[in-house]
Protein backbone atom coordinates (compact mmCIF):
# COMPACT_ATOMS: atom_id res chain seq x y z
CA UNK A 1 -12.76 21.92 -55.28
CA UNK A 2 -14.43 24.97 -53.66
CA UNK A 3 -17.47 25.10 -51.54
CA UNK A 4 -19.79 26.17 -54.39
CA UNK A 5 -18.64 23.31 -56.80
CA UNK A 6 -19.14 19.30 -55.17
CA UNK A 7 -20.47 17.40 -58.46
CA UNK A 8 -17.60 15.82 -58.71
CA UNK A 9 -16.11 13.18 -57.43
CA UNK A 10 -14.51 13.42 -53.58
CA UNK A 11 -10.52 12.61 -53.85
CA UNK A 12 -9.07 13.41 -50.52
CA UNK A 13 -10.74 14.15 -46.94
CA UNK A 14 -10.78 17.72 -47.34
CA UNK A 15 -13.69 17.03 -50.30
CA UNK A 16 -15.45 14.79 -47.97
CA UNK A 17 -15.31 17.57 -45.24
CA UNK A 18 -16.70 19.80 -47.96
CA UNK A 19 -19.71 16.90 -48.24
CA UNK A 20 -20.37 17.06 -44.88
CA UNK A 21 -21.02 20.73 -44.88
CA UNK A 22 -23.02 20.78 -47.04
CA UNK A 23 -25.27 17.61 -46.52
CA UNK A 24 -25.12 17.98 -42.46
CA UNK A 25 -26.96 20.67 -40.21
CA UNK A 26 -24.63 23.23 -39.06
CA UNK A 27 -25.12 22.41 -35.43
CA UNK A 28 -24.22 18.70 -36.28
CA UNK A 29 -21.30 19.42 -38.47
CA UNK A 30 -20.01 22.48 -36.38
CA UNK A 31 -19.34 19.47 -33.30
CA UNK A 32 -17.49 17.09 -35.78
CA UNK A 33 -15.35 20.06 -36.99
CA UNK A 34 -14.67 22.35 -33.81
CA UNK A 35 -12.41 22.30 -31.22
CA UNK A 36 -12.35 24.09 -27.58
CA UNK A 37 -12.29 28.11 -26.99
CA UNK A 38 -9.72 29.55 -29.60
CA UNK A 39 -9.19 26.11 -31.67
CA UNK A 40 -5.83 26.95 -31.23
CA UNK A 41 -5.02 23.57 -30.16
CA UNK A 42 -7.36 21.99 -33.27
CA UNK A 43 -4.88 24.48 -35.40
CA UNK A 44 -1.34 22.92 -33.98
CA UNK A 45 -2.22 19.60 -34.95
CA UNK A 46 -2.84 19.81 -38.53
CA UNK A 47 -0.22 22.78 -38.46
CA UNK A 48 2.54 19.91 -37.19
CA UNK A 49 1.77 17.89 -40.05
CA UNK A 50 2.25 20.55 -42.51
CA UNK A 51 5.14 22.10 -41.30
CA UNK A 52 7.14 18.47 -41.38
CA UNK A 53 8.88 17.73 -44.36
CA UNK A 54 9.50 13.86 -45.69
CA UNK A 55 12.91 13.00 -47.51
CA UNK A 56 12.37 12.37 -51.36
CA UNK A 57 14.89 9.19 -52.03
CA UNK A 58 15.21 7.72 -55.40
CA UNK A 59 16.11 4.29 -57.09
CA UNK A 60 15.35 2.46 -54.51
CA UNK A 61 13.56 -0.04 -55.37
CA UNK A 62 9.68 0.24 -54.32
CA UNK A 63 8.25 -2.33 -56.47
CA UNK A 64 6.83 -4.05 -53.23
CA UNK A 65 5.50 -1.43 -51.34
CA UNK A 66 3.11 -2.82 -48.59
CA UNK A 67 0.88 -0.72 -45.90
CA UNK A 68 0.05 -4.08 -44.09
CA UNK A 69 0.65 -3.82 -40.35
CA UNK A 70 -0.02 -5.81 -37.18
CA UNK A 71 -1.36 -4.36 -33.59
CA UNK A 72 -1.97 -6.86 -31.23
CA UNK A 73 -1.57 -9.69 -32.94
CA UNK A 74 -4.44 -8.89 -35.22
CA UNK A 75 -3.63 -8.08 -39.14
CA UNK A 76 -4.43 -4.60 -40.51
CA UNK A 77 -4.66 -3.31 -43.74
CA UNK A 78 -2.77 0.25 -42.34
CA UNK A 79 -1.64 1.38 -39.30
CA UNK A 80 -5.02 3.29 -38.88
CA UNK A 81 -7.97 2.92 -36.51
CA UNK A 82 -11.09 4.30 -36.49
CA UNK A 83 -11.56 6.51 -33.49
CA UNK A 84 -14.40 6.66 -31.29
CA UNK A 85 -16.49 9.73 -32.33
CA UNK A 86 -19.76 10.68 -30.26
CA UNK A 87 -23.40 10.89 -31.96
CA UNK A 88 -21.90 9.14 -35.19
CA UNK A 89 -25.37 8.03 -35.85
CA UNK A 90 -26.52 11.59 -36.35
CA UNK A 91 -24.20 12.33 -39.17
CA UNK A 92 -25.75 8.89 -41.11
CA UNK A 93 -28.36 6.46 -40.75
CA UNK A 94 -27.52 4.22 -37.70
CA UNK A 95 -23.87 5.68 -38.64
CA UNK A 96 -21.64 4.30 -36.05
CA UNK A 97 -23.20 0.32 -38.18
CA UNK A 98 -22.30 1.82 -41.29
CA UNK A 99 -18.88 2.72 -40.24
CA UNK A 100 -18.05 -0.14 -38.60
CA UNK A 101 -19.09 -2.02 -41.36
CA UNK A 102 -16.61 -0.37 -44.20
CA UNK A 103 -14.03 -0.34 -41.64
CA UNK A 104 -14.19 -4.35 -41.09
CA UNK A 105 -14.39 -5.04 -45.06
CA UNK A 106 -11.32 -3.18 -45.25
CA UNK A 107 -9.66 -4.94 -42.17
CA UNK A 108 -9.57 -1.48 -40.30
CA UNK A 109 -10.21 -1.31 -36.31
CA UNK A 110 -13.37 0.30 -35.08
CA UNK A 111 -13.94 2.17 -31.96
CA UNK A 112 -17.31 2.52 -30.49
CA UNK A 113 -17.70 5.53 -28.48
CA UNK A 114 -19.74 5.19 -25.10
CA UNK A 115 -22.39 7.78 -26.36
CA UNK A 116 -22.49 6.54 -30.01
CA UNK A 117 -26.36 6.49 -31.15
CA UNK A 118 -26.03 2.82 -32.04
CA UNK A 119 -25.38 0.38 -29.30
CA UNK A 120 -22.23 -2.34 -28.85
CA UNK A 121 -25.42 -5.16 -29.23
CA UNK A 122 -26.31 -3.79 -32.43
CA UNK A 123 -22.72 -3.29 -33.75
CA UNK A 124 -22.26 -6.76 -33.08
CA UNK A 125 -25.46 -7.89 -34.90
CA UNK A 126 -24.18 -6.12 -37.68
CA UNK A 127 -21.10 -7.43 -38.32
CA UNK A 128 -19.41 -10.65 -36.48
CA UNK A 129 -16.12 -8.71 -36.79
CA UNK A 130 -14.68 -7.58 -33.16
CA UNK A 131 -14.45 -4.14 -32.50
CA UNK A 132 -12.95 -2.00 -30.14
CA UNK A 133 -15.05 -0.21 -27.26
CA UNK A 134 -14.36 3.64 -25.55
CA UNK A 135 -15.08 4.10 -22.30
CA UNK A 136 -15.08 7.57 -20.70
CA UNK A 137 -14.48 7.98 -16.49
CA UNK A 138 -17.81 7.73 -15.25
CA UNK A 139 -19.19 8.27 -11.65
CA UNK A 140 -21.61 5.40 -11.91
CA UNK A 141 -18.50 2.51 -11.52
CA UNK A 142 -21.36 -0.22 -11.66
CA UNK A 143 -22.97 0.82 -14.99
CA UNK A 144 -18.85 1.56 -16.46
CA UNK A 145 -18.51 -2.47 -15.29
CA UNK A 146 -22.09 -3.27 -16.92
CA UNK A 147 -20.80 -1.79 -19.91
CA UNK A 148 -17.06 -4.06 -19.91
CA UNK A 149 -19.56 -6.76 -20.01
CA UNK A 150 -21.43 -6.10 -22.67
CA UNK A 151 -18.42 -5.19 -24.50
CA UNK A 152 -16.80 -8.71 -23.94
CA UNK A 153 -19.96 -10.68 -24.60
CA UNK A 154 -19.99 -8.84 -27.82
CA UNK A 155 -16.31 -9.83 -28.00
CA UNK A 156 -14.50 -6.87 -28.18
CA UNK A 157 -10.63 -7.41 -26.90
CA UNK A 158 -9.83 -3.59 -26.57
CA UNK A 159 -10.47 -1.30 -24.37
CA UNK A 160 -10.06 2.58 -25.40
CA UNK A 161 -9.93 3.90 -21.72
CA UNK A 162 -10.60 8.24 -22.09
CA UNK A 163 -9.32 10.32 -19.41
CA UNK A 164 -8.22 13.82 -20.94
CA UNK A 165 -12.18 14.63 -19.76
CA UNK A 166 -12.30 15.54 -16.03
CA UNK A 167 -14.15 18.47 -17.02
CA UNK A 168 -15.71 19.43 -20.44
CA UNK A 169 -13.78 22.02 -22.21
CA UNK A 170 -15.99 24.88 -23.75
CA UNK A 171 -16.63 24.45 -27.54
CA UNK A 172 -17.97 28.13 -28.71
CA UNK A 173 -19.34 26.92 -31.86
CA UNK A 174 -21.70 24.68 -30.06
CA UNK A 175 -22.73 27.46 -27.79
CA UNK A 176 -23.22 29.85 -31.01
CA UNK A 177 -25.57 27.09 -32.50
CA UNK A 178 -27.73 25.44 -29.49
CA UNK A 179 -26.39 22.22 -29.55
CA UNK A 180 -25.01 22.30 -25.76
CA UNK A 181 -27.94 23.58 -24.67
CA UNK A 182 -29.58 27.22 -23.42
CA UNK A 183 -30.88 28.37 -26.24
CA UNK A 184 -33.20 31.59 -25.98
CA UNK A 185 -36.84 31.38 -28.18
CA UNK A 186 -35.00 33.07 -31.46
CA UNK A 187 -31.91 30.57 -31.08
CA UNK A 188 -34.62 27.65 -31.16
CA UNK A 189 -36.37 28.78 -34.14
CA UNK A 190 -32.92 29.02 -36.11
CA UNK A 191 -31.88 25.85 -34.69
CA UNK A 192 -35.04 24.10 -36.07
CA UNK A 193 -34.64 26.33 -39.43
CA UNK A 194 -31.21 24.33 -39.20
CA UNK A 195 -32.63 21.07 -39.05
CA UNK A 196 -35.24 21.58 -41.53
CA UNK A 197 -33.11 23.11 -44.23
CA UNK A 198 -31.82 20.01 -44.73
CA UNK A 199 -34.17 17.48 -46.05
CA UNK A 200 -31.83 14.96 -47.52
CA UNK A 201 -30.64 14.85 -43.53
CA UNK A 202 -34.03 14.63 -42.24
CA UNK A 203 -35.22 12.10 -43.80
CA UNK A 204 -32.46 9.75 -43.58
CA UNK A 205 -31.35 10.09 -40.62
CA UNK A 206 -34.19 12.45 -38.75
CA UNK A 207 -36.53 9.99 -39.80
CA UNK A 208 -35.32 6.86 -40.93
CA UNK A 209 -32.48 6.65 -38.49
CA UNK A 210 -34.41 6.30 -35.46
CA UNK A 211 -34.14 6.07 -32.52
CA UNK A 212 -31.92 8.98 -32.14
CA UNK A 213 -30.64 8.17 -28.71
CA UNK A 214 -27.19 6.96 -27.06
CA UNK A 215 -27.71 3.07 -27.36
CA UNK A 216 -25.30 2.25 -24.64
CA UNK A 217 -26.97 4.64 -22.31
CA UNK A 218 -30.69 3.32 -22.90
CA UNK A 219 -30.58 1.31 -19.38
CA UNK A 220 -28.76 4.25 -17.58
CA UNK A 221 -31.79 6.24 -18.88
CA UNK A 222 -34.68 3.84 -19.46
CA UNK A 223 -37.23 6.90 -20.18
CA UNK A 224 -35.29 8.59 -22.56
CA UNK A 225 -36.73 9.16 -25.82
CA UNK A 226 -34.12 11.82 -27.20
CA UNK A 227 -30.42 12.76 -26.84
CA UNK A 228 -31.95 16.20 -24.18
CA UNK A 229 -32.90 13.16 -22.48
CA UNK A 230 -29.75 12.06 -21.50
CA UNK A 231 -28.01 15.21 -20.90
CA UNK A 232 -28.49 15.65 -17.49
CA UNK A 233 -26.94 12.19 -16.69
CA UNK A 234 -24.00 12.28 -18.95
CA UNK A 235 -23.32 15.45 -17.66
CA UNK A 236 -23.67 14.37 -14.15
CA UNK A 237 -20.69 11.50 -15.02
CA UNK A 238 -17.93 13.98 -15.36
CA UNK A 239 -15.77 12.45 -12.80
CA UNK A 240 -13.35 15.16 -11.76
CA UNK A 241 -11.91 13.65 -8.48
CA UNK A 242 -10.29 10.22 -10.41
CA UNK A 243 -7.12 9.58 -9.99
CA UNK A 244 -3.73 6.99 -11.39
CA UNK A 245 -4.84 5.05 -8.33
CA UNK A 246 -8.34 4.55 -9.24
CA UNK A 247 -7.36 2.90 -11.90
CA UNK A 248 -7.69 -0.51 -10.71
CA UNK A 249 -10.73 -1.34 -11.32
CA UNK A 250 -10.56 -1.21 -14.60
CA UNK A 251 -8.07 -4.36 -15.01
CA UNK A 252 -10.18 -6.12 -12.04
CA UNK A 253 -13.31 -5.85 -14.56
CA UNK A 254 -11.26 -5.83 -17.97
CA UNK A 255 -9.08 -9.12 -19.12
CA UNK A 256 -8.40 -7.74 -22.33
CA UNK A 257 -6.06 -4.82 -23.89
CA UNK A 258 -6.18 -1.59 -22.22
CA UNK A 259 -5.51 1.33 -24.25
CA UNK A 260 -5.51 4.81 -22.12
CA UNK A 261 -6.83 7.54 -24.51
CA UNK A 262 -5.67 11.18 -23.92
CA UNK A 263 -2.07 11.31 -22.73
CA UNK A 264 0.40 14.17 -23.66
CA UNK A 265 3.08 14.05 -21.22
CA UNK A 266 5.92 11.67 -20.77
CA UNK A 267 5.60 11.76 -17.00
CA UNK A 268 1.59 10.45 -17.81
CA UNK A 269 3.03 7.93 -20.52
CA UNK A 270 5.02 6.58 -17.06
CA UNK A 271 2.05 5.99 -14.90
CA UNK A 272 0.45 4.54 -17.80
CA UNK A 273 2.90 2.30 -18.18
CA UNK A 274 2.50 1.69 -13.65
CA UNK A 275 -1.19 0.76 -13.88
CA UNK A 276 -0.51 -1.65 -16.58
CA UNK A 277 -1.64 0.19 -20.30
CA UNK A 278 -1.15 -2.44 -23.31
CA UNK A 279 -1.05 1.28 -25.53
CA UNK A 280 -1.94 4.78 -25.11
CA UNK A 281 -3.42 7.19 -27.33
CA UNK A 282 -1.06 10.32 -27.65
CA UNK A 283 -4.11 12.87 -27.80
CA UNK A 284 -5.58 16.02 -26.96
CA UNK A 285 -8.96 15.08 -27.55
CA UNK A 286 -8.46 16.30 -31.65
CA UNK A 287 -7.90 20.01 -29.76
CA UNK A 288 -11.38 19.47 -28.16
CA UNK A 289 -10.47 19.98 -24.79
CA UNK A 290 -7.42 22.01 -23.78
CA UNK A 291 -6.97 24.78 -25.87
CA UNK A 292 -3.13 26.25 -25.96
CA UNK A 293 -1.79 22.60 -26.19
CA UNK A 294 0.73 21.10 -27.64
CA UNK A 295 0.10 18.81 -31.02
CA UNK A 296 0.36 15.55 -30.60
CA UNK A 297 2.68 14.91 -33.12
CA UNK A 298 4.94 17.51 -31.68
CA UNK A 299 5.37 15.23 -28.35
CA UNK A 300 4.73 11.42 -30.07
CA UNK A 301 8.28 11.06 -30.59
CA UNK A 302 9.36 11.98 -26.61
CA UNK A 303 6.62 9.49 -25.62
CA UNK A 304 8.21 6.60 -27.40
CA UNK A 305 11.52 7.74 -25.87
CA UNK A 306 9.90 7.48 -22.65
CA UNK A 307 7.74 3.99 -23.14
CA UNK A 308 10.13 2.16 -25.07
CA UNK A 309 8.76 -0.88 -26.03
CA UNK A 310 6.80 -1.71 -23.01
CA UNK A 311 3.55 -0.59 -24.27
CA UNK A 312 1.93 0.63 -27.91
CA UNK A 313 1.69 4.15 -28.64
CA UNK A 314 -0.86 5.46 -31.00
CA UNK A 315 -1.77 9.11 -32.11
CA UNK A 316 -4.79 11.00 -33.05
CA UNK A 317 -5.37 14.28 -33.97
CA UNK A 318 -4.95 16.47 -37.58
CA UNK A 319 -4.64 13.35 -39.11
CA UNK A 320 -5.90 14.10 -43.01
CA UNK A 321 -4.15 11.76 -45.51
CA UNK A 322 -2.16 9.00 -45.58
CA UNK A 323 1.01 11.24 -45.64
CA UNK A 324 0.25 11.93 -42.65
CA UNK A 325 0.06 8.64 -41.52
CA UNK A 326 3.29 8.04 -43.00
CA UNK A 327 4.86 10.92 -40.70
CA UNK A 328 2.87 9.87 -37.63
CA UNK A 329 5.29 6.39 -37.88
CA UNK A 330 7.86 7.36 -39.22
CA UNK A 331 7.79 9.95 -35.99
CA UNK A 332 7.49 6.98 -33.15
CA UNK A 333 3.51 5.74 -33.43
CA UNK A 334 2.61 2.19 -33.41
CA UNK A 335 -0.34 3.12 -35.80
CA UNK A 336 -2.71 6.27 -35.60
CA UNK A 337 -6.39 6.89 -34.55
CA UNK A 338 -8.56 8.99 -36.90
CA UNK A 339 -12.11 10.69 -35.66
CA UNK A 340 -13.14 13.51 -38.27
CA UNK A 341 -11.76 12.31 -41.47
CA UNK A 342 -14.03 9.13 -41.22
CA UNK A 343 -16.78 11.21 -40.00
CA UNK A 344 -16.67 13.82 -42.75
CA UNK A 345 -16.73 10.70 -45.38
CA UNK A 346 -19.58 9.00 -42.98
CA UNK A 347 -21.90 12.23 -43.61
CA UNK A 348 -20.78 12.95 -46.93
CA UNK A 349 -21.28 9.40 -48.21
CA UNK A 350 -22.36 6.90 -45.73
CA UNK A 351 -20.75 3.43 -46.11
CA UNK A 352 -19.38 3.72 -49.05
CA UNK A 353 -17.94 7.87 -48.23
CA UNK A 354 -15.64 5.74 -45.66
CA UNK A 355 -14.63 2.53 -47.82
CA UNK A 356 -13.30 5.42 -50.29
CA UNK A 357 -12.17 7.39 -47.20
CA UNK A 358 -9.90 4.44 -46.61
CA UNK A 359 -9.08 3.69 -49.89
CA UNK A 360 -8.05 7.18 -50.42
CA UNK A 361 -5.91 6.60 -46.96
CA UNK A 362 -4.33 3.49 -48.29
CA UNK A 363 -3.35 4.88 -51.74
CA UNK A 364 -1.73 8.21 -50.15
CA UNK A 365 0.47 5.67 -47.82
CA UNK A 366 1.51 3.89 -50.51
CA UNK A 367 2.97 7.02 -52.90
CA UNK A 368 4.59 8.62 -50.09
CA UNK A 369 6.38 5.29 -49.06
CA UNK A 370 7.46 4.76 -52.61
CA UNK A 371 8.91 8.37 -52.80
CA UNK A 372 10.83 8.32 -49.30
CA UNK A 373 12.16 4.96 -50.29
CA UNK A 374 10.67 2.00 -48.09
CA UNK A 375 8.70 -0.74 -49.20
CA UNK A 376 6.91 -2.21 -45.49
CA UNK A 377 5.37 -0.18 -42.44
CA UNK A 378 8.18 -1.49 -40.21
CA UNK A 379 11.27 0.42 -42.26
CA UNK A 380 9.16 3.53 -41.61
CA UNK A 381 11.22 5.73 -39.32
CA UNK A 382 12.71 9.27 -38.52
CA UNK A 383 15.56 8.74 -41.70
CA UNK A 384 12.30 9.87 -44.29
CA UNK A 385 12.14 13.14 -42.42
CA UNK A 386 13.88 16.56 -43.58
């Protein structure tokens, strides 16, 4: 499929990422689709998955072949979760609810992000299905407790913990387009040229997907009446001075799992493990932060190693088919995390862009499985490698 050509019908994520080009703004798609300075790190991850090579076997009886998986104690369809991914809701109308919603119907995990546009109450309205909740270190302790709350009267069980953002890493293309902010008089007339090039996008989402705001952050900011609003507080949260020990709090204020999102070191994996993680996520932030890093499925397998058993170990990052998923297990992860692919399908096709998403997912798992020779998620391991 190239650019020019998308009448026919999406079959992988790369299609849906074409979608999403063309349907979104370019300063909306530009911040699902970037990465930090160079994007060198954004380029390692899906460069890891395509330079790893799976084992053909043959005969071997695949007649049952199964992506069904467990985490927590709670059935899944795959080994995949939907990662929490920031202003969802301007890629669709009320996205994050649409997500959420072809994620549960396909017995999928959702994350919520902390500045999602919808809010955990209206997730939950949606849907009785529990999802999971991100939290990013914030300065204002009392509102990140207000927040646990809200998230366990909504019951949500997991909590995706973020700490790979002390600072904010420097995204160029965001710059380039006006999305992070200082643009001059020219760079807002293009930017609103941007917005209203796109009609299809305005009105369903511009327009009919009001309020455009972070839901979760409405009582942090009770005046706020756009995202601009917001900005100076969320940017004011950055806490750079955290530390392992601070860590506390967060089991004082949280009975449920604990999942510590953005680790990439085995000594890190360790303290995890000290201040009492259920899982981490082996990430760098989908190459959104440090640029020059390592992938993460370059480092996955050392992070098992290290862990063991005493804690679940996800991965995110490049993550574009369900081969990949395949190599993500068979290289150490419990189950994986994805963020663009089910935000390309979001603004390509709404609700039904990420049931097909997933279905796509599921039916890539299931060939590769059958062609490396195992039948069940659990006899996935390093023997289907090259």
């Amino acid at each position: 499929m190239s650019n020019n050509s998308l009448n026919i019908a999406p079959a992988s994520v790369s299609d849906y990422r074409l979608l999403a080009e063309k349907r979104l703004p370019r300063q909306f798609f530009d911040y699902i689709d970037g990465g930090s300075y160079s994007e060198s790190t954004l380029k390692n991850n899906r460069a890891a998955f395509e330079n790893l090579e799976l084992r053909q076997r043959v005969l071997k009886d695949v007649s049952h072949v199964s992506t069904q998986h467990e985490l927590f104690g709670e059935p899944m369809s795959m080994p995949v979760i939907l990662a929490p991914v920031g202003l969802a809701g301007c890629y669709a109308k009320r996205g994050e609810v649409q997500a959420f919603r072809a994620a549960a119907n396909k017995h999928i995990p959702f994350t919520l992000s902390t500045v999602g546009i919808c809010s955990i109450e209206e997730l939950h309205q949606a849907n009785p299905t529990p999802f999971w909740f991100q939290l990013y270190v914030i300065r204002d302790r009392k509102y990140a407790i207000d927040l646990m709350q809200r998230a366990k009267l909504a019951g949500c069980k997991n909590l995706v913990f973020t700490v790979d953002l002390p600072v904010l890493g420097e995204r160029y293309r965001d710059i380039r387009n006006g999305l992070s902010g200082g643009t001059n008089f020219i760079g807002s007339i293009k930017r609103a040229w941007d917005i209203v090039s796109h009609p299809g996008w305005m009105l369903d989402v511009a327009i009919r997907g009001k309020p455009l705001t972070f839901g979760n952050l409405e009582q942090a900011v009770p005046n706020a009446n756009s995202l601009s609003d917001f900005k100076s507080w969320v940017d004011s949260q950055f806490d750079a001075s955290m530390t392992w020990e601070d860590l506390s709090w967060i089991r004082e204020h949280w009975d449920g799992n604990i999942i510590i999102k953005g680790i990439l070191d085995k000594e890190d994996a360790q303290f995890a493990l000290k201040v009492g993680a259920d899982a981490i996520v082996v990430s760098n932030h989908g190459g959104r932060q440090l640029d020059g890093a390592p992938a993460t499925l370059d480092v996955v397998s050392d992070i098992k190693q290290t862990v063991q058993d005493k804690c679940k170990v996800i991965v995110d990052g490049g993550i574009r088919s369900g081969l990949d998923v395949v190599k993500s297990i068979a290289m150490g992860a419990d189950a994986c995390m994805i963020g663009r692919a089910w935000a390309y399908a979001l603004a390509g096709a709404g609700e039904k862009g990420v049931a097909h998403m997933l279905q796509i997912l599921s039916g890539e798992m299931k060939v590769a499985m059958a062609l490396t020779g195992v039948n069940a998620v659990n006899e996935i391991n390093t023997d289907i490698l090259r």
